[in-house]
Protein backbone atom coordinates (compact mmCIF):
# COMPACT_ATOMS: atom_id res chain seq x y z
CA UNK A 1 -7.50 25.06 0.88
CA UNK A 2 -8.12 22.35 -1.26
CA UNK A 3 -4.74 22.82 -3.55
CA UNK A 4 -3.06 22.62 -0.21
CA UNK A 5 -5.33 19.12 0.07
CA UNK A 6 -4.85 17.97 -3.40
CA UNK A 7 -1.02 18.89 -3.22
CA UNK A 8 -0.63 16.74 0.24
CA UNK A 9 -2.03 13.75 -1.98
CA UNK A 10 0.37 14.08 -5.36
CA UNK A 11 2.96 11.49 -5.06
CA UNK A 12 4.63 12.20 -8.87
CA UNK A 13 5.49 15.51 -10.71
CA UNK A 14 5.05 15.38 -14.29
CA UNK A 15 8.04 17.16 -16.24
CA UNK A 16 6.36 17.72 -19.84
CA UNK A 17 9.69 19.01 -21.47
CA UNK A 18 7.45 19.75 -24.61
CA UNK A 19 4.49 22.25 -23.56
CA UNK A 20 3.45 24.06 -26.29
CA UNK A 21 0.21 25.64 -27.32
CA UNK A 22 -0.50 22.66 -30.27
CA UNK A 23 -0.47 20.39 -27.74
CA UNK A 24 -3.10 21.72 -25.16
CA UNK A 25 -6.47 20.26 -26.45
CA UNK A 26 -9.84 21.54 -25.64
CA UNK A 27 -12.94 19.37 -25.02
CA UNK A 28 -16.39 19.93 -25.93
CA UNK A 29 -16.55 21.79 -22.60
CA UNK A 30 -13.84 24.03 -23.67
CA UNK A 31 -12.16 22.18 -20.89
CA UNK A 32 -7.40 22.21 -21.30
CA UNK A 33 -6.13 18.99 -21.85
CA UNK A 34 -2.51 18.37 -22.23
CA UNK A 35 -0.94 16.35 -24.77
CA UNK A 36 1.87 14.32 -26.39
CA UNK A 37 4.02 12.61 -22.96
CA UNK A 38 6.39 11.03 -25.15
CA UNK A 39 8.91 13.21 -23.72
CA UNK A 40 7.51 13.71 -20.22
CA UNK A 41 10.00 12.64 -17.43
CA UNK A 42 8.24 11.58 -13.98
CA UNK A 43 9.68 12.76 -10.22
CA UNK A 44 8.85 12.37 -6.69
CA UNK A 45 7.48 15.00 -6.06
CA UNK A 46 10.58 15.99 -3.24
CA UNK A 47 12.86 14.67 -5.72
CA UNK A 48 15.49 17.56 -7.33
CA UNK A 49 16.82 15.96 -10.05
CA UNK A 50 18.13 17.42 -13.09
CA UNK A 51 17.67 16.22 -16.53
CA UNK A 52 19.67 17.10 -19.41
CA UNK A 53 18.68 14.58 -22.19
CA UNK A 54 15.10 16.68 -22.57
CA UNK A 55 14.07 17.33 -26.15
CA UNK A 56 11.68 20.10 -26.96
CA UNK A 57 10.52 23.32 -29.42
CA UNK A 58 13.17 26.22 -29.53
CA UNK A 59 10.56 28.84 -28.66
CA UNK A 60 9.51 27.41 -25.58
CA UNK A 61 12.18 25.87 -24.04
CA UNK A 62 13.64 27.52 -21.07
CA UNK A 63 16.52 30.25 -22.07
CA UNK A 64 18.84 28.96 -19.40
CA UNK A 65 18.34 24.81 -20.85
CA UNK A 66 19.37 26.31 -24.24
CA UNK A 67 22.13 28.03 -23.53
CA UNK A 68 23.91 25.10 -20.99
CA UNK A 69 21.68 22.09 -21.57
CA UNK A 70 22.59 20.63 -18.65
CA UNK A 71 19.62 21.64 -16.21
CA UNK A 72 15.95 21.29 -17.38
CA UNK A 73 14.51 21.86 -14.13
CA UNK A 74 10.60 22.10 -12.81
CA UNK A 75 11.42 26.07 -13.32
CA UNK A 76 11.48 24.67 -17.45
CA UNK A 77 8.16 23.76 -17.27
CA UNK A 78 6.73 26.82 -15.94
CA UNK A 79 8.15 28.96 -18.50
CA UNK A 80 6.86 26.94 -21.25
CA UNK A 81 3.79 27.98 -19.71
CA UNK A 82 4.63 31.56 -19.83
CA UNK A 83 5.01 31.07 -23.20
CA UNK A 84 1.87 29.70 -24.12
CA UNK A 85 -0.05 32.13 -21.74
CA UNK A 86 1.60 35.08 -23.48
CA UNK A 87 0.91 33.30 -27.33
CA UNK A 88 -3.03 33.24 -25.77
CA UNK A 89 -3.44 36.98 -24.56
CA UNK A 90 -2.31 37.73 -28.35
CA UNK A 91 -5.62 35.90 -29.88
């Protein structure tokens, strides 16, 4: 219920195009933070649009972006996360 809440709210959605596991930062809480925007590329959040001047670490970026780079989609972002989610069950 309240994603659905927050989610009706969000105006923007934040493509990182460089999510990696140096640049999520933990607080004294042990609370994520992510890092280093300098590559980040901002949507509405209906918006589609495809980006293909995205920069970014081999290992993370999305398989399909590599082998075309012409679509880094929203889909890009999430497996970046997959990435750093599998890197974390390792430790």
């Amino acid at each position: 219920m309240r994603t659905q809440n927050l989610r009706s709210h969000l105006i923007f959605c934040v493509l990182n195009s460089f999510l990696q596991l140096t640049n999520i930062l933990l607080t004294e809480d042990m609370e994520p933070k992510l890092s280093d925007f300098g590559l980040a590329k901002t949507l509405q959040m209906e918006e589609t649009k495809v980006f293909t001047d995205v920069g970014g670490t081999i290992g993370y970026m999305d398989p399909e972006y590599i082998n075309t780079l012409q679509a880094y989609l929203r889909a890009s972002d999430i497996y970046s996360f997959g990435v750093v989610v599998l890197q974390l069950l390792k430790f």
